[in-house]
Protein backbone atom coordinates (compact mmCIF):
# COMPACT_ATOMS: atom_id res chain seq x y z
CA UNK A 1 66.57 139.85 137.46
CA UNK A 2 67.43 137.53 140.15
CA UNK A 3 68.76 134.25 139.58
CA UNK A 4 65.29 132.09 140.31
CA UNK A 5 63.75 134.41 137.52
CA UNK A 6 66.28 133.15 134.76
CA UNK A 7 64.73 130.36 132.72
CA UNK A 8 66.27 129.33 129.49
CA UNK A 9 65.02 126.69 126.47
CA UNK A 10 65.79 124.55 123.89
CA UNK A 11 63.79 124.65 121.41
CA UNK A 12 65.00 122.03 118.51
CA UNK A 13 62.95 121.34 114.94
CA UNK A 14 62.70 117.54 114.87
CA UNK A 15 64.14 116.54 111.15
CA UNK A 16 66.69 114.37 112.09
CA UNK A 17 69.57 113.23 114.22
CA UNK A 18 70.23 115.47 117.13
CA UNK A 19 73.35 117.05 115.95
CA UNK A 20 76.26 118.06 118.58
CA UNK A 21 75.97 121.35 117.49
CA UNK A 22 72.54 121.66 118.93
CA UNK A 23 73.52 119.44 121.45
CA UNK A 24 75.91 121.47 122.51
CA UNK A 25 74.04 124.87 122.23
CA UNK A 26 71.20 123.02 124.87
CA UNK A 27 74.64 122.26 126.61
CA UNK A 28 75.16 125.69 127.46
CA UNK A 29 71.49 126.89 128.18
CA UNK A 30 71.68 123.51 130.73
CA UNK A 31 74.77 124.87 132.37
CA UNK A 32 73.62 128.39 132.45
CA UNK A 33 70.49 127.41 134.18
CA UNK A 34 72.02 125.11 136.76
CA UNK A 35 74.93 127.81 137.54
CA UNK A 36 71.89 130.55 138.11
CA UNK A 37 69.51 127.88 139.96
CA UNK A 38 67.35 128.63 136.72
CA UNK A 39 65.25 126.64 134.61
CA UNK A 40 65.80 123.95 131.70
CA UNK A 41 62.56 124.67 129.43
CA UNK A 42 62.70 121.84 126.28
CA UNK A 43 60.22 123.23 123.48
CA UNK A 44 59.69 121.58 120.58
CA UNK A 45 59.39 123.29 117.40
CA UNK A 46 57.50 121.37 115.07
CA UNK A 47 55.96 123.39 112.88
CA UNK A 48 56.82 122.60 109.49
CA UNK A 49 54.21 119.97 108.96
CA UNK A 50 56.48 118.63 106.09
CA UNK A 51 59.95 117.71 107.45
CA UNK A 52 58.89 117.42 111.09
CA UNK A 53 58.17 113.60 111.99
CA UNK A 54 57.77 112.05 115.59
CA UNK A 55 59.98 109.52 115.20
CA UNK A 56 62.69 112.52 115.02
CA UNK A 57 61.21 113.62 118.11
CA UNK A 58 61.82 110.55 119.84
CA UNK A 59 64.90 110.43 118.49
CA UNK A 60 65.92 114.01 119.70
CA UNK A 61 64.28 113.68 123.02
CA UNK A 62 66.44 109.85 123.96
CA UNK A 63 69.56 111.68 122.57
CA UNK A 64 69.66 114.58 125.03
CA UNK A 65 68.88 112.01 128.16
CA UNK A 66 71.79 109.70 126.92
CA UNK A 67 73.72 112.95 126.85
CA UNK A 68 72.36 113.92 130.32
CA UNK A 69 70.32 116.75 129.86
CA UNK A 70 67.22 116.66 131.65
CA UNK A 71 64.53 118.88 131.13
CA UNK A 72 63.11 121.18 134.31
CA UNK A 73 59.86 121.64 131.72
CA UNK A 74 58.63 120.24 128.74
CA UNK A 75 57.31 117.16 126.96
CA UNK A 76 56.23 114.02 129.40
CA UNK A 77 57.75 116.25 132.18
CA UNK A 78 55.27 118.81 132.19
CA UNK A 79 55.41 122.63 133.74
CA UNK A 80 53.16 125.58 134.06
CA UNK A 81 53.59 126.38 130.49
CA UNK A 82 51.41 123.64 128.36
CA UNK A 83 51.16 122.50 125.66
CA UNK A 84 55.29 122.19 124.83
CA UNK A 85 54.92 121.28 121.07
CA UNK A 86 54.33 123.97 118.93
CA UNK A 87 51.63 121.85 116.90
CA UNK A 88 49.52 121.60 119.83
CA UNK A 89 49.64 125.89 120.26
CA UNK A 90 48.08 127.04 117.15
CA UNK A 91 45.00 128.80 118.69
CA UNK A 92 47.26 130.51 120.69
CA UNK A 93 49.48 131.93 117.91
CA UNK A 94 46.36 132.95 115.87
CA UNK A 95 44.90 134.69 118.53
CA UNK A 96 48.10 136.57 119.29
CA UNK A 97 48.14 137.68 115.42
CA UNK A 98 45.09 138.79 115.90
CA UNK A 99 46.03 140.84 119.06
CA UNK A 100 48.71 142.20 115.71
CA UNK A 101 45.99 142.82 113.34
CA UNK A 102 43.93 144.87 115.59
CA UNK A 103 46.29 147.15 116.67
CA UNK A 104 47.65 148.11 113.20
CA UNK A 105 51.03 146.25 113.44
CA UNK A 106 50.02 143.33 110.92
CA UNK A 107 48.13 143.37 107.68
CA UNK A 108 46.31 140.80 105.43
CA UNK A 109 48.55 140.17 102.47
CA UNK A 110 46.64 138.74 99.31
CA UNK A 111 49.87 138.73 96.84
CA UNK A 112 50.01 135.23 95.58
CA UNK A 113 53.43 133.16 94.80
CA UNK A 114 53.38 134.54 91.40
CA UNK A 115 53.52 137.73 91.88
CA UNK A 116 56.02 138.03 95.03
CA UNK A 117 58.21 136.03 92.19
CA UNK A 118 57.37 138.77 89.77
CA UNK A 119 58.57 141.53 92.47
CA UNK A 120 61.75 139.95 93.24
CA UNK A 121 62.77 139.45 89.88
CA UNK A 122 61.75 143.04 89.19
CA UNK A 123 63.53 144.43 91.97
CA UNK A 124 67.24 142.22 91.15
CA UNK A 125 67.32 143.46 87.36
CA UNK A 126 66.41 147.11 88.62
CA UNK A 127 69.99 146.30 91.06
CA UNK A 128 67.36 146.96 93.92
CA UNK A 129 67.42 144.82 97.39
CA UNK A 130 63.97 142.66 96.93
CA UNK A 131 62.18 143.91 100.09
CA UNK A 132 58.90 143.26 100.00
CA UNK A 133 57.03 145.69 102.11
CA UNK A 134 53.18 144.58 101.07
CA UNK A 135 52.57 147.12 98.20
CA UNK A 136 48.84 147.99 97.93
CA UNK A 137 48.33 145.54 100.94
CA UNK A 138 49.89 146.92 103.80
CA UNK A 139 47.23 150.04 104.09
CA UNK A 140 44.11 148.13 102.89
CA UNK A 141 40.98 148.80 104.53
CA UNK A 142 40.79 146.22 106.87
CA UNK A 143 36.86 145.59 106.07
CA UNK A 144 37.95 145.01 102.24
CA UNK A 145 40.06 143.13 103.46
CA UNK A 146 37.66 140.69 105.38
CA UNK A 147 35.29 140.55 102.36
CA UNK A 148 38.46 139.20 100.38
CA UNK A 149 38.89 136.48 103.31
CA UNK A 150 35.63 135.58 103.52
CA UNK A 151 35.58 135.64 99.76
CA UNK A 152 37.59 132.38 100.10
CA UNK A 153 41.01 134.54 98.91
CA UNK A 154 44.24 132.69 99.82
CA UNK A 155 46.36 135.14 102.32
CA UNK A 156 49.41 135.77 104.87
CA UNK A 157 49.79 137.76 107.33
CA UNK A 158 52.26 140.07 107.37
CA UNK A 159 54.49 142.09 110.14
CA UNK A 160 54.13 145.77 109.40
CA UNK A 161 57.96 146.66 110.07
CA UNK A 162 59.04 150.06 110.43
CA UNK A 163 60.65 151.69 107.46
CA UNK A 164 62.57 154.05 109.88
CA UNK A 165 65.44 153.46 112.49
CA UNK A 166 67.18 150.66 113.49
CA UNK A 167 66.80 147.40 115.24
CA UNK A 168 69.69 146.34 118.24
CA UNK A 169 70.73 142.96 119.14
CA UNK A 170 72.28 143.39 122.67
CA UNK A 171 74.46 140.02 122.59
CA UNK A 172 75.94 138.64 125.31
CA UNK A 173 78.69 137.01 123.18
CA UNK A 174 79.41 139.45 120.21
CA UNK A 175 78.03 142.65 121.55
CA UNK A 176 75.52 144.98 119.71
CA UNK A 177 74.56 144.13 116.68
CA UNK A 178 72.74 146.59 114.77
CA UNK A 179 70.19 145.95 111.83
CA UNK A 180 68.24 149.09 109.66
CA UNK A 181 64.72 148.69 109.32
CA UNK A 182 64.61 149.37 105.93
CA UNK A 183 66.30 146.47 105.28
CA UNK A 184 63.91 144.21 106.78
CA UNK A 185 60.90 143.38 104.65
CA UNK A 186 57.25 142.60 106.15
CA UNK A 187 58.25 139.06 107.42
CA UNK A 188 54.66 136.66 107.29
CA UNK A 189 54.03 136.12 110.59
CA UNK A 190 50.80 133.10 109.52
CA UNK A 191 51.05 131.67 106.12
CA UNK A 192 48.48 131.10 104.05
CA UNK A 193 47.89 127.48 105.70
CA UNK A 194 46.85 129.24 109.19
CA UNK A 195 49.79 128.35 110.73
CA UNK A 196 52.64 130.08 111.87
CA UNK A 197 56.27 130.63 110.91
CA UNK A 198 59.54 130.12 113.35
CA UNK A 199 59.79 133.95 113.81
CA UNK A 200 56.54 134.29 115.13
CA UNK A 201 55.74 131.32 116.96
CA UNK A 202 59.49 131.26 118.57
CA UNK A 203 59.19 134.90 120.01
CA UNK A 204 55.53 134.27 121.26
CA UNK A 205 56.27 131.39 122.73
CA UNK A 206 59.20 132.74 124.34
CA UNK A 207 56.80 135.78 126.00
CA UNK A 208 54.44 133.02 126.70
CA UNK A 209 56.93 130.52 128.43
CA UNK A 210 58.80 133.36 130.51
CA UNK A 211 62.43 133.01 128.92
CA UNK A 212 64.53 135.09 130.65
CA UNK A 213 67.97 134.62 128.20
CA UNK A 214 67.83 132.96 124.66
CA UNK A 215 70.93 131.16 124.33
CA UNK A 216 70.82 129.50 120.36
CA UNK A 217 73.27 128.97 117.68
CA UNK A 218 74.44 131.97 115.88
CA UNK A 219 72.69 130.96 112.46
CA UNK A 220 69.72 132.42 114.12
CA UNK A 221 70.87 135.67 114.55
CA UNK A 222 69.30 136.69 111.38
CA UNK A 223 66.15 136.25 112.80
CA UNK A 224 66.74 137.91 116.01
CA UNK A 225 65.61 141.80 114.93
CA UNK A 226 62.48 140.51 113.20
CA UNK A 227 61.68 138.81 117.09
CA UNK A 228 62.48 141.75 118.96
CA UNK A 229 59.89 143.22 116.74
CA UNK A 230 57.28 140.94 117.34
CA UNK A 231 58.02 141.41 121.10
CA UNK A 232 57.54 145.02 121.04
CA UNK A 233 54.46 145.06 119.03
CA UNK A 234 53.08 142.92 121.60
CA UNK A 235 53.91 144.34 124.91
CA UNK A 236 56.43 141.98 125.79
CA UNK A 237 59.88 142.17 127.93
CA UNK A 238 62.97 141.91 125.78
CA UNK A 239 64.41 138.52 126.71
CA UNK A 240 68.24 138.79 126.47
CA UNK A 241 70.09 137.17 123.62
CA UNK A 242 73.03 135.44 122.82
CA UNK A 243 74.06 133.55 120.44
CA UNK A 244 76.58 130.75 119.88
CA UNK A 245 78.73 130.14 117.30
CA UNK A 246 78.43 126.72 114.83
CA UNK A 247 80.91 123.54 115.19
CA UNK A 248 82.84 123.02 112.58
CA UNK A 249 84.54 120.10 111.73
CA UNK A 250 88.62 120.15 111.13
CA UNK A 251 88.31 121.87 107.33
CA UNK A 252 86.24 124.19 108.71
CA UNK A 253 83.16 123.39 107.19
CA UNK A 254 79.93 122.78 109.18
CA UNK A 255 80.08 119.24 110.71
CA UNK A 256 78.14 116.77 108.82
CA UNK A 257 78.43 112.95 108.24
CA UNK A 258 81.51 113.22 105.96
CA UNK A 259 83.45 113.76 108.64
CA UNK A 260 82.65 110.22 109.89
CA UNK A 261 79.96 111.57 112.53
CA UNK A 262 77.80 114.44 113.22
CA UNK A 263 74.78 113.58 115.35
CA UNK A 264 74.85 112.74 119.03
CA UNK A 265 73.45 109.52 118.07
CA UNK A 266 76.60 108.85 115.13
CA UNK A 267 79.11 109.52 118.09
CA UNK A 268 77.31 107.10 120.67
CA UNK A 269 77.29 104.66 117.75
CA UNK A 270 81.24 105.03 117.30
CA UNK A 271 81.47 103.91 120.97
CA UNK A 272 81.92 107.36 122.65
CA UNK A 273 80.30 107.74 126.08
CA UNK A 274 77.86 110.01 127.15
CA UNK A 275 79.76 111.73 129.96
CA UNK A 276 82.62 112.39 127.81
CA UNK A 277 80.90 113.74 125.15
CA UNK A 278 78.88 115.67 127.52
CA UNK A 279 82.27 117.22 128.83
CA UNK A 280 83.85 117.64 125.42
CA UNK A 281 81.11 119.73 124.17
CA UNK A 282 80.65 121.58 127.49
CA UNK A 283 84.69 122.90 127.21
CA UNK A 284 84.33 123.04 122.80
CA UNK A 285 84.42 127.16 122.67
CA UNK A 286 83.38 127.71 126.64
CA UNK A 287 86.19 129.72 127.41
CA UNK A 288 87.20 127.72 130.23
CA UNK A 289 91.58 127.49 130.80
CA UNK A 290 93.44 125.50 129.04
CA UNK A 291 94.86 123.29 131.05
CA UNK A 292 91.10 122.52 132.39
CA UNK A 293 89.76 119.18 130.44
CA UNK A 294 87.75 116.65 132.78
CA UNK A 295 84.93 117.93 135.00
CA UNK A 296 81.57 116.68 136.68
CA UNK A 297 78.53 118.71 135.17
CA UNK A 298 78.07 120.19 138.22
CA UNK A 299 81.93 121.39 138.01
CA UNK A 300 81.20 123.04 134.58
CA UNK A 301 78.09 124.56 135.64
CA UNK A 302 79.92 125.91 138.49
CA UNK A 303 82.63 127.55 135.73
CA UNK A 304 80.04 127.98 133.08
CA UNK A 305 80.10 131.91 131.76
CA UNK A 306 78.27 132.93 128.63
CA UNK A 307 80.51 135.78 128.30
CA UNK A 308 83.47 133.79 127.96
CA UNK A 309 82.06 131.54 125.02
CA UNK A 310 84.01 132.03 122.05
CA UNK A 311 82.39 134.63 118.85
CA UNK A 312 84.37 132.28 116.33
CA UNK A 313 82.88 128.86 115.26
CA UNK A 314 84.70 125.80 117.76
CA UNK A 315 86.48 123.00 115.66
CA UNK A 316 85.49 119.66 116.78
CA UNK A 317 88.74 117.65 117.05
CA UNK A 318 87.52 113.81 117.29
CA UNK A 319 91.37 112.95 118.69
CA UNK A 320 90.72 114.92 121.57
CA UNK A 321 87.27 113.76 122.51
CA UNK A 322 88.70 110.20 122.07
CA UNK A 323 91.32 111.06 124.32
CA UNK A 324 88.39 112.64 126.77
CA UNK A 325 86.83 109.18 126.42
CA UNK A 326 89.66 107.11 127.45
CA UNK A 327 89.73 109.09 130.64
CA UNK A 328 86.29 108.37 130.70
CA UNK A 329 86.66 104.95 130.52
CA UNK A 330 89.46 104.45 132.66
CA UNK A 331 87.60 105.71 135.39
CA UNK A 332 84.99 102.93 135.15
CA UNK A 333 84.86 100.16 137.50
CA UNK A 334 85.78 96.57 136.42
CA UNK A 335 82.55 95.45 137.05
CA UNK A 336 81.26 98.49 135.39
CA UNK A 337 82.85 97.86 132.05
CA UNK A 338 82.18 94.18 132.58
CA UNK A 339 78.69 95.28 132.36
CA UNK A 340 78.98 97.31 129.60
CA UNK A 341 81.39 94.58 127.55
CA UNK A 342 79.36 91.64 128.24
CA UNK A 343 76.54 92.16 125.71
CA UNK A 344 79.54 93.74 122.93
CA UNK A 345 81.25 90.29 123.48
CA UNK A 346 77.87 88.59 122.61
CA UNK A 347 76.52 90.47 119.53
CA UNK A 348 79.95 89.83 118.30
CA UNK A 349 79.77 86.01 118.28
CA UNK A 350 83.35 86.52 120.40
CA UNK A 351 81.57 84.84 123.67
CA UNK A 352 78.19 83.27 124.45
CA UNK A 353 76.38 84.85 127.14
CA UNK A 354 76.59 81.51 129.26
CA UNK A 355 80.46 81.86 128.99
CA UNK A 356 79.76 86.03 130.00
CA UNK A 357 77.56 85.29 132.79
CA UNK A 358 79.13 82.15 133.91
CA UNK A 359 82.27 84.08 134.31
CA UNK A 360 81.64 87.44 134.93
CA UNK A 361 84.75 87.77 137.73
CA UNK A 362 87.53 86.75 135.04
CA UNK A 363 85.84 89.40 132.59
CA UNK A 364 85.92 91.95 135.36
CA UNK A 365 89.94 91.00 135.67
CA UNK A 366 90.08 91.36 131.75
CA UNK A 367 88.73 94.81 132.00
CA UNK A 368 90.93 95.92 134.06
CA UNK A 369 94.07 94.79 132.34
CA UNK A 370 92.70 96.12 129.41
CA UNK A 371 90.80 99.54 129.72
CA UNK A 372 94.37 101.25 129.64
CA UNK A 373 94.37 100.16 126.20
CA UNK A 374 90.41 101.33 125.16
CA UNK A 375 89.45 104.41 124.21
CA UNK A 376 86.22 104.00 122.21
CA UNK A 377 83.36 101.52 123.68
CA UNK A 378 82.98 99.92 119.86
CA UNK A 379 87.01 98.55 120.60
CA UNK A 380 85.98 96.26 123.46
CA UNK A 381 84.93 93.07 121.52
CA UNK A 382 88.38 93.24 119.42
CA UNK A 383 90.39 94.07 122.18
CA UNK A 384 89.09 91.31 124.45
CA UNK A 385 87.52 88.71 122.09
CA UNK A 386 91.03 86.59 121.96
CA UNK A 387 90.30 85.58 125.58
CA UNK A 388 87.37 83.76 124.14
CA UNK A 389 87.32 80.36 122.15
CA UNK A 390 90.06 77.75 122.10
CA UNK A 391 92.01 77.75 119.00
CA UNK A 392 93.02 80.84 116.71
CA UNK A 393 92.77 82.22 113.10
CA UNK A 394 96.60 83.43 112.17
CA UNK A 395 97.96 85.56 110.24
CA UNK A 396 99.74 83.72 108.07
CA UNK A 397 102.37 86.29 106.77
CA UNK A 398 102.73 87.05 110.71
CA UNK A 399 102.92 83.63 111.93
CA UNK A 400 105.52 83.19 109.34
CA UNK A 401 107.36 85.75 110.65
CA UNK A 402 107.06 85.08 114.25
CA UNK A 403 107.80 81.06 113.83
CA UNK A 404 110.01 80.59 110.81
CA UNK A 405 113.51 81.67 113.19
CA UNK A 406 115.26 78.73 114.13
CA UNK A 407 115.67 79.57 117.71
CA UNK A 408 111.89 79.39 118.06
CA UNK A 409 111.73 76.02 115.63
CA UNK A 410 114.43 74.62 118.08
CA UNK A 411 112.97 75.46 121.55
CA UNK A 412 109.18 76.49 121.23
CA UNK A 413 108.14 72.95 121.69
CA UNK A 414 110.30 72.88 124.36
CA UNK A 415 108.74 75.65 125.97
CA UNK A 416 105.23 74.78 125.18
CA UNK A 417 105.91 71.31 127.69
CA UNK A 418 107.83 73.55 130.32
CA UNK A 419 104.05 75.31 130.88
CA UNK A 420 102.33 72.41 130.13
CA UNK A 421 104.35 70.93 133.61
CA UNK A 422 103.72 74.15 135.38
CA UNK A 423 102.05 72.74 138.96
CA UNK A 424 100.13 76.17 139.31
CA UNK A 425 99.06 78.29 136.45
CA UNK A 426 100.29 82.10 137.68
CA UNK A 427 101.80 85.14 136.23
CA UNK A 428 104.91 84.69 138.46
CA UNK A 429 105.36 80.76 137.11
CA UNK A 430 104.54 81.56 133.56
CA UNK A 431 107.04 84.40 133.56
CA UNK A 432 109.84 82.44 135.40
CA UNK A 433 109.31 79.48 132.64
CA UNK A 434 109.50 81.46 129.70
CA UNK A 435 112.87 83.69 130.76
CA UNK A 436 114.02 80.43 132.73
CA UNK A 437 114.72 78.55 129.02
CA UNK A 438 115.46 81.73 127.30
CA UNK A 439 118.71 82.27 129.82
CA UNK A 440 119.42 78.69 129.57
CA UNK A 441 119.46 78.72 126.00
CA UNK A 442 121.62 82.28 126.23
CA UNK A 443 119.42 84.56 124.63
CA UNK A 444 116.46 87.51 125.45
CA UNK A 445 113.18 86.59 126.57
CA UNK A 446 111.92 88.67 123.76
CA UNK A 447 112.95 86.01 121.19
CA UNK A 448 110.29 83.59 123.52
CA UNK A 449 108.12 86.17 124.56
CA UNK A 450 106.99 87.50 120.59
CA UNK A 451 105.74 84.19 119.69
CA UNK A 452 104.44 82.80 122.65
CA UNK A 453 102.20 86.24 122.57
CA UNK A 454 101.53 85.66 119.06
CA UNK A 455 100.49 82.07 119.60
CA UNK A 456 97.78 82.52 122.30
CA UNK A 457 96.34 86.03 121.68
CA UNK A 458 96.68 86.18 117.86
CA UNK A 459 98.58 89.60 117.81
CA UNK A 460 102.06 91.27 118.17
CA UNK A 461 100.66 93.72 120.70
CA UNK A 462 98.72 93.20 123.95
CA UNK A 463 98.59 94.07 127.89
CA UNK A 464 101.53 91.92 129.78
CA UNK A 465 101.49 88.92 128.03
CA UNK A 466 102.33 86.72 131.76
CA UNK A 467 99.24 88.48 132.86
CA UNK A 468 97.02 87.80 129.43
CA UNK A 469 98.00 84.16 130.08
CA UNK A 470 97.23 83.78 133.54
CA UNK A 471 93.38 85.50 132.62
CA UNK A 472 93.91 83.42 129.32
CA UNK A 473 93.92 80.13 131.66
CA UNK A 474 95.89 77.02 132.10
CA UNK A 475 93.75 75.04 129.58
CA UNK A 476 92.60 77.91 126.69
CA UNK A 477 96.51 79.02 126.45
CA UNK A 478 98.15 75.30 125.86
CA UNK A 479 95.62 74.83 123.45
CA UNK A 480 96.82 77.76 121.31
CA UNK A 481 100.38 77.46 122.33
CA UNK A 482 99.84 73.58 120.84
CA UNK A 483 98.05 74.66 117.76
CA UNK A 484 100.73 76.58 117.14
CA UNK A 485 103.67 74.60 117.73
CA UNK A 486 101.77 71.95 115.12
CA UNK A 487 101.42 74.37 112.52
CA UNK A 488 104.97 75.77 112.88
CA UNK A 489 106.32 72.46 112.01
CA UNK A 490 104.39 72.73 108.85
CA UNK A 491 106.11 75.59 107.64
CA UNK A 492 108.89 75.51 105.10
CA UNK A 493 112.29 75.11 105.87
């Protein structure tokens, strides 16, 4: 098969969040088909009526664009393939199980709930493997069986599997896998509501939509032999398989919620950005070296090989991906992450968006100083909200600590009036002040520099504090400085 041949999907159920296990199982089929000049097919499985809901849909389909993953073909995009929801293709799937019925590889199946309970209990006490292979059902005339349907009887329809031989997953990650037959029980193919189940509908749709390699997580290898089935009772080629082991979270357990975040949406939420979760997931299992972290997607498309993902489940290891993100960050422009901290700075009451707007070059400066210091997006209106407002809420434990030496009682006045007098308001001046009394007075510039920090930002750890204060201004900085000279004085001797 040549390489404009190979076309890949994703094919998610909408229930819920998008979760980066998915996300990054579409990851892969992305890069696979962009390595191979293939195509990016997005199908959406929505076929159980009950669970299914469109607002998951939208949900799932704004996820994997904030992510980056563009569909080639699929909903609102379009393609030669239409409809792409399986809730718009049910004429097709009952036609196709009719292609089944009349060529002997499906039967009607009339056994109700009851008594397919009734078997499987039967079959546990007896120690016996419940495979239900149709009974009476399987070999029933097929025109007593249309007087039954027409009768108004409830019915499935059932895969006649063969009780012989053996069924072979050829995977591209794990090898062959190998499943008997006689282990396999006649799967329902259309339930007794007329429409169809994920084994059925996923392999036809597959034949139908010309997928040359289905690349899905490996909980769905299960299901694999009972579609290679179903593609061989209907004519089809054998698309080639692989499947991709599950994130886990740092216990080893699935990844869910209690590990603080799950879904592509919970980690955009915690302030992660798209492009670094996009390259975190791309890497999580890939094979790729070691020493290879931060690439383009065109980069990891480039490296992308299925053969080298991993047959063990990946832990997701947040500390690295919020390393990844600082990178991520750090390579944003000032103006970039001025755009993306302005409204953060606003729905945090921390700024108005007159004083954003107003002055967006001095936030741009801010950024700069302070993305070193940023890893996660959801930091920004803590980490730059001090240069906002005029006076300060201390810590009072803190302040006591930072103001209740006698060296500062004596000379932070002192120093507050030496900036005050300052005829320009730079980094340089500020910085010659504040060592320029501490050598006079014979000590550090720490013992000056710890409160003075602590007076006009509010914490014991920032970027350069002669820097802060210079981005701080002349006017917001003596304010604090002030306030906090006055409130030292109030503190007991």
């Amino acid at each position: 098969m040549d390489d404009s041949q190979i076309r890949v999907r994703y094919a998610p159920s909408p229930t819920g969040r998008l979760h980066v296990g998915g996300v990054r199982t579409a990851l892969f089929n992305w890069l696979f088909a962009r390595k191979n000049g293939g195509t990016f097919v997005l199908r959406i499985e929505d076929t159980d009526l009950e669970r299914s809901t469109e607002e998951s849909v939208e949900q799932l389909e704004r996820s994997m664009r904030w992510i980056g993953l563009n569909w080639d073909e699929g909903p609102e995009v379009g393609g030669p393939h239409p409809p792409y929801r399986q809730t718009e293709r049910f004429d097709l799937y009952r036609e196709a199980a009719k292609r089944l019925l009349d060529s002997g590889a499906a039967y009607y199946d009339f056994a109700t709930p009851e008594e397919l309970a009734e078997f499987r209990e039967r079959a546990r006490a007896e120690g016996r493997q419940p495979i239900y292979t149709g009974g009476e059902y399987r070999e029933m005339d097929p025109d007593e069986a249309k007087k039954r349907i027409e009768a108004g009887e409830p019915h499935t329809v059932r895969f006649k599997t063969p009780r012989e031989g053996q069924t072979v997953v050829e995977d591209m990650i794990r090898g062959p896998v190998t499943f008997e037959n006689a282990n396999l029980e006649d799967f329902v193919l259309m339930k007794s509501t007329d429409t169809p189940t994920y084994n059925f509908a996923a392999a036809f749709d597959d034949a139908e939509m010309e997928i040359s390699h289905v690349i899905r997580g490996d909980d769905h290898l299960s299901n694999t032999p009972r579609q290679i089935l179903i593609h061989e009772a209907l004519g089809n080629t054998l698309p080639a398989f692989a499947h991709v082991p599950q994130v886990l979270g740092p216990d080893k357990k699935k990844l869910s919620k209690r590990h603080g975040a799950a879904s592509v949406e919970d980690f955009a939420e915690k302030g992660y950005l798209p492009e670094a979760l996009f390259n975190y997931l791309a890497l999580l299992g890939a094979g790729y070296a070691a020493d290879e972290e931060i690439f383009t997607p065109e980069e990891l498309a480039e490296r992308f090989r299925i053969d080298r993902v991993s047959g063990n489940p990946a832990i997701l290891d947040e500390q690295k991906l919020r390393s990844v993100n600082a990178v991520y960050l750090r390579r944003r422009s000032p103006e970039e992450l001025a755009a993306l901290a302005a409204p953060m700075l606003v729905e945090s009451g921390a700024a108005t968006e007159e004083e954003v707007e107003r002055d967006r070059p001095r936030l741009e400066e801010i950024m700069a100083l302070l993305k070193e210091r940023i890893a996660l997006t959801t930091e920004i209106p803590d980490a730059v909200g001090y240069f906002y407002g005029d006076t300060l809420d201390y810590d009072e434990a803190e302040f006591e600590k930072q103001f209740g030496k006698e060296f500062v009682r004596d000379n932070f006045p002192e120093l507050v009036e030496r900036l005050a007098a300052l005829p320009g308001w730079t980094e340089a001046a500020i910085e010659e002040a504040v060592r320029g009394l501490a050598a006079e007075k014979e000590k550090g510039a720490r013992h000056l520099i710890h409160p003075l920090r602590f007076a006009v930002t509010g914490r014991t750890v920032s970027a350069g504090l002669f820097e802060t204060m210079q981005l701080l201004g002349r006017e917001r900085s003596l304010i604090r400085a002030r306030d906090a000279a006055q409130k030292m004085q109030r503190l007991p001797v």
